[in-house]
N, C-alpha and C. Protein backbone atom coordinates (compact mmCIF):
# COMPACT_ATOMS: atom_id res chain seq x y z
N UNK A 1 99.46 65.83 160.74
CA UNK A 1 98.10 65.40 161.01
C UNK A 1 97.99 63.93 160.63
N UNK A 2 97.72 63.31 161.76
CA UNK A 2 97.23 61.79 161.45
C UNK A 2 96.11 61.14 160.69
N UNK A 3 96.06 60.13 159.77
CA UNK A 3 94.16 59.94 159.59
C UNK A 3 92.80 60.08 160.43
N UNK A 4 93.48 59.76 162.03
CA UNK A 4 91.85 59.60 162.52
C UNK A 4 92.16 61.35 162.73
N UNK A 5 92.91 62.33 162.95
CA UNK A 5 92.12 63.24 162.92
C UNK A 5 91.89 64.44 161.76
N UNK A 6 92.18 63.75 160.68
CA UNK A 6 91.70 64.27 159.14
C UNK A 6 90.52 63.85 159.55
N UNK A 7 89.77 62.80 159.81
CA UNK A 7 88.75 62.12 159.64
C UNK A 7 87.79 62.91 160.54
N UNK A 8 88.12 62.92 162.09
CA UNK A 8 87.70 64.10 162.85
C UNK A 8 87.37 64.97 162.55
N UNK A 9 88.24 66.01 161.66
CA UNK A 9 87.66 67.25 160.76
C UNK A 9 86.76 67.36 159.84
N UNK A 10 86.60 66.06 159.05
CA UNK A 10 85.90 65.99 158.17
C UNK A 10 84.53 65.15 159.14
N UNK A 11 84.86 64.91 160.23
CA UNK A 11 83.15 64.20 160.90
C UNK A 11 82.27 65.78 161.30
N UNK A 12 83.97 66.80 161.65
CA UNK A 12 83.22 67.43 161.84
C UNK A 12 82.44 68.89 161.35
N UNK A 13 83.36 68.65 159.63
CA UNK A 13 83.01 69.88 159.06
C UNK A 13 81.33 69.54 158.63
N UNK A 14 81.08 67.55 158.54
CA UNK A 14 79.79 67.62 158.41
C UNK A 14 78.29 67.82 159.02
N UNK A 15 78.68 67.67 160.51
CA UNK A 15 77.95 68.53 161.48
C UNK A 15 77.84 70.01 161.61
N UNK A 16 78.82 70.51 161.37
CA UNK A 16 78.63 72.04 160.91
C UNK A 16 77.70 72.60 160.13
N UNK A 17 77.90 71.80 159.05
CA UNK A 17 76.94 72.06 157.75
C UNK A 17 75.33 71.67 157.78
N UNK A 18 75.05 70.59 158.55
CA UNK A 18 74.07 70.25 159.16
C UNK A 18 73.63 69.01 158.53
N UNK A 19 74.89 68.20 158.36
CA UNK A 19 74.02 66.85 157.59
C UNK A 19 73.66 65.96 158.50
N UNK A 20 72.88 65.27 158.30
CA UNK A 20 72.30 64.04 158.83
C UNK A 20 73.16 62.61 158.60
N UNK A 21 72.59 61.76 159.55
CA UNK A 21 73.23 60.23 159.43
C UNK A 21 75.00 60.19 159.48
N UNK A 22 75.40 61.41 160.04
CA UNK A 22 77.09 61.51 160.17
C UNK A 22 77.50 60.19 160.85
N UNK A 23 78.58 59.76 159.66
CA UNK A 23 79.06 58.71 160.23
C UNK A 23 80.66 58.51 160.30
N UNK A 24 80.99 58.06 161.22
CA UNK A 24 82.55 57.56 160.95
C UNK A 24 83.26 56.47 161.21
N UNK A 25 83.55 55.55 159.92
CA UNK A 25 83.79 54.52 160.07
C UNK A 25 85.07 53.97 159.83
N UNK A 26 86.02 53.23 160.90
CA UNK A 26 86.98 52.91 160.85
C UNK A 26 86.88 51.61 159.42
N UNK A 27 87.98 51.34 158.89
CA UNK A 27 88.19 50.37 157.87
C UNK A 27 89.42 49.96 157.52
N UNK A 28 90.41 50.56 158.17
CA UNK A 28 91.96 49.93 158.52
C UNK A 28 92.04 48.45 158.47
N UNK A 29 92.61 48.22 158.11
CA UNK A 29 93.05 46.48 157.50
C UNK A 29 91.80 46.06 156.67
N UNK A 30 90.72 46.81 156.18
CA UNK A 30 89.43 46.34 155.37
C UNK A 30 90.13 46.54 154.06
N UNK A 31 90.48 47.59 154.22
CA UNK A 31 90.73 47.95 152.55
C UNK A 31 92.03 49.29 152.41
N UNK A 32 92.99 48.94 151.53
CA UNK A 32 94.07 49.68 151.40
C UNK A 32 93.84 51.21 150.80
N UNK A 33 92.42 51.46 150.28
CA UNK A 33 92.24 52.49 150.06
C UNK A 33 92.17 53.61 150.73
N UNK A 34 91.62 53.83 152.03
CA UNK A 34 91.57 54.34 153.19
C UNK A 34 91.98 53.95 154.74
N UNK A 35 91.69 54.46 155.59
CA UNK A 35 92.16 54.13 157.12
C UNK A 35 90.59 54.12 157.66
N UNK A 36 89.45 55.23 157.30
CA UNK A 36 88.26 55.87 157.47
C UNK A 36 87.73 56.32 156.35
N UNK A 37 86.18 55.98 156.67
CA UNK A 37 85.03 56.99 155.63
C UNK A 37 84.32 57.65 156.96
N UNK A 38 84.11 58.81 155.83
CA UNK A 38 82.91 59.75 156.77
C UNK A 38 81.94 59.85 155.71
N UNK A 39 80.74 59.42 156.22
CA UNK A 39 79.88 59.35 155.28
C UNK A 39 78.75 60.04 155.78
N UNK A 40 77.66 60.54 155.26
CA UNK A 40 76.74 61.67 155.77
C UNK A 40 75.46 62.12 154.46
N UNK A 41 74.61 62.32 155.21
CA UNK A 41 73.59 62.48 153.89
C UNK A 41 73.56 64.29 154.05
N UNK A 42 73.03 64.52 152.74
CA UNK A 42 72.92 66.24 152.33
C UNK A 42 71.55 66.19 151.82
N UNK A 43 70.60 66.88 152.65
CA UNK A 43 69.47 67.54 151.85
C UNK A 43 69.55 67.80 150.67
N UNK A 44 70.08 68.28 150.25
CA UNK A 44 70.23 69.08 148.40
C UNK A 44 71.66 68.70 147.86
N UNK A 45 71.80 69.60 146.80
CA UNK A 45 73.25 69.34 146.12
C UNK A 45 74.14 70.26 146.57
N UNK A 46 73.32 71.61 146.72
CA UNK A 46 74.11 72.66 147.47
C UNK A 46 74.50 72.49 149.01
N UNK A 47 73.83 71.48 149.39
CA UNK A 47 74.35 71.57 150.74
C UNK A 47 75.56 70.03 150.71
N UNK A 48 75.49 69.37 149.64
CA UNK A 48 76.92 68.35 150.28
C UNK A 48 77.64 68.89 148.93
N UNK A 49 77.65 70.06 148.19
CA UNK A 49 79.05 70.83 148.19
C UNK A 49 79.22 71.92 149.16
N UNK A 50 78.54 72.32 150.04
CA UNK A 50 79.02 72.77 151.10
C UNK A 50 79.85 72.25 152.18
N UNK A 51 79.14 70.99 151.94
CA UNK A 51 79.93 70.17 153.58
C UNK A 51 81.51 69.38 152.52
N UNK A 52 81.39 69.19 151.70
CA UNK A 52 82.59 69.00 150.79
C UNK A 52 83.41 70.27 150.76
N UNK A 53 83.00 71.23 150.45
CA UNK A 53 83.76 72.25 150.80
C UNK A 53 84.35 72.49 152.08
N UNK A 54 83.66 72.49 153.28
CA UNK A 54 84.00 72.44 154.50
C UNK A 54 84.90 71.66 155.03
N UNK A 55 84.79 70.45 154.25
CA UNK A 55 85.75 68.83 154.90
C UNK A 55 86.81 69.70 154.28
N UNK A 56 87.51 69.92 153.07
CA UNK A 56 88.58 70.22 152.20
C UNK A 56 89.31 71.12 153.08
């Protein structure tokens, strides 16, 4: 499995879950830490350890 489609899974375990503002942002040559962020807002706490659970 390549990064962009780890990243894919995780854009899309957060639509599953039902978060809002799903985002996916390339950052390759920005920063050596990553290739991509998926970033996404959670109503509650229980719901972005759900969608954390889901990405995993």
């Amino acid at each position: 499995m390549d990064t962009l489609e780890a990243a894919r899974i995780a854009y899309e375990a957060c639509l599953s879950k039902k978060a809002t503002d799903v985002r996916l942002l390339e950052v390759t040559g920005l920063t050596i830490v990553a290739d991509y962020f998926v970033i996404c807002t959670a109503g509650s706490s229980t719901q972005a350890r759900a969608i954390a659970d889901e990405a995993r």
